[in-house]
Protein backbone atom coordinates (compact mmCIF):
# COMPACT_ATOMS: atom_id res chain seq x y z
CA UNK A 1 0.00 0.00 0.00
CA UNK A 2 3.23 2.57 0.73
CA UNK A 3 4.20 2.15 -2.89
CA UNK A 4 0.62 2.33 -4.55
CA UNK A 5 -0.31 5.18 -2.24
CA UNK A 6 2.95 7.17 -2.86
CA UNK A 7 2.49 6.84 -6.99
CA UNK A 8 -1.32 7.98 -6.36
CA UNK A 9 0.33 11.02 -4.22
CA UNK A 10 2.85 11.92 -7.08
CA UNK A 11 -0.26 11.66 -9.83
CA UNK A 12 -2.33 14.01 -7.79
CA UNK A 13 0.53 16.89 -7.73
CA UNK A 14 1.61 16.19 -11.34
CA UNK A 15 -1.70 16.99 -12.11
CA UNK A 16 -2.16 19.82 -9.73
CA UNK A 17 0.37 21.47 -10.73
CA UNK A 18 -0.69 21.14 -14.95
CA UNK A 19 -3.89 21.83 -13.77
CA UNK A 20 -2.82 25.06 -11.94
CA UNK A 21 0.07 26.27 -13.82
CA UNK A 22 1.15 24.70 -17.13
CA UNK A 23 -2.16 24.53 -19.04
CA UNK A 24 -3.04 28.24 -17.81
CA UNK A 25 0.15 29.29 -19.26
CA UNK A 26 -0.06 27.54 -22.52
CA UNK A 27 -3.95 28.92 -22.91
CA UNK A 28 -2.19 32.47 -22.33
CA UNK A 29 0.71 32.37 -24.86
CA UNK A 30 -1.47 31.06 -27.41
CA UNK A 31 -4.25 34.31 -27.20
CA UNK A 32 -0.83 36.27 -27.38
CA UNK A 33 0.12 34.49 -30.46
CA UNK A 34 -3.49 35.08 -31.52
CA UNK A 35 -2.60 38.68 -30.82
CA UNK A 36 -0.09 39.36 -32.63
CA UNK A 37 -0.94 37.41 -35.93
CA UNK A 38 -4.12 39.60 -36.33
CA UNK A 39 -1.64 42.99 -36.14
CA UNK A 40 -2.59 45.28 -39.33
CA UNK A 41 -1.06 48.51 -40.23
CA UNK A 42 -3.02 51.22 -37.74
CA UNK A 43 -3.05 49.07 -34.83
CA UNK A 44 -1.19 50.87 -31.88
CA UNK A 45 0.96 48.61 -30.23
CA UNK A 46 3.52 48.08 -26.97
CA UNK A 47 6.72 46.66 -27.99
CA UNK A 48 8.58 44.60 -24.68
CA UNK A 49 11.17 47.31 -24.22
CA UNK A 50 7.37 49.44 -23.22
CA UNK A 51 8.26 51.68 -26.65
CA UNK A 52 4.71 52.53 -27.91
CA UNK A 53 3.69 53.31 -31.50
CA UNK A 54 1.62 53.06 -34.34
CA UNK A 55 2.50 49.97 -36.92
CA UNK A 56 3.04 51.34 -40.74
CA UNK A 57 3.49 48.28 -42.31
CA UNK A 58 3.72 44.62 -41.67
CA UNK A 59 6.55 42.93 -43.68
CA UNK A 60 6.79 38.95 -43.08
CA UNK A 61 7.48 38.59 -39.22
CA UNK A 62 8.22 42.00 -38.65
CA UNK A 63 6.66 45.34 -37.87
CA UNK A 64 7.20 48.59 -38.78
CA UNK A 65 6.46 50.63 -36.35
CA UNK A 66 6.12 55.03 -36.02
CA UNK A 67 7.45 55.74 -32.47
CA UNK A 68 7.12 59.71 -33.16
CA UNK A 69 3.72 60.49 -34.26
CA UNK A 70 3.38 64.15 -33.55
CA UNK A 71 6.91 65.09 -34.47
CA UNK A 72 7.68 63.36 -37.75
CA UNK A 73 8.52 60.18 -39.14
CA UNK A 74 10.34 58.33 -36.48
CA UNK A 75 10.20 54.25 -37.90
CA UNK A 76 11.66 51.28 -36.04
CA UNK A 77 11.62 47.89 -37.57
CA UNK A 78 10.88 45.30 -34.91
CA UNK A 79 10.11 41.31 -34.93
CA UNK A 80 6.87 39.89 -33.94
CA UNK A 81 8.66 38.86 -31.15
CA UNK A 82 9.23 41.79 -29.65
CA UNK A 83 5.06 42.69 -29.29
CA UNK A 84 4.22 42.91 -25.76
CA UNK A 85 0.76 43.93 -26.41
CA UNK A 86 -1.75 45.71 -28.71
CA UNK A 87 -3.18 48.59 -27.30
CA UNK A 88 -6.66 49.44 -27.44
């Protein structure tokens, strides 16, 4: 019974812990993912360095992006990668 009951024991926190913190996580990055794949030039977005702009264009896996909207053309090319967030 010590060896069935420990197994049982281990079961219960494996799944605990997917339960609790693995499958959140995975439900999380992919809405991110979601996110970023529906970006379209207009969208105002938060890179991870917290740099906010407006994206110009979208060229394969990377954004451009218009850091200096009232002063004049101020572009940054960034990778999808580097999207913290759209911002509504």
């Amino acid at each position: 019974m010590g060896t069935i009951g420990s197994l049982l024991i281990m079961l219960l926190l494996f799944a605990i812990f997917y339960f609790m913190i693995i499958l959140p996580q995975k439900k999380a990055m992919q809405a991110h993912e979601k996110e970023i794949s529906e970006i379209v030039a207009g969208d105002r977005v938060e890179t991870v360095s917290r740099v906010y702009g407006k994206v110009v264009s979208v060229i394969d896996d990377d954004f451009v992006i218009n850091i200096a909207e009232g002063s004049g053309e101020l572009n940054i090319r960034i990778h999808k990668q580097g999207i913290a967030r759209v911002v509504k």
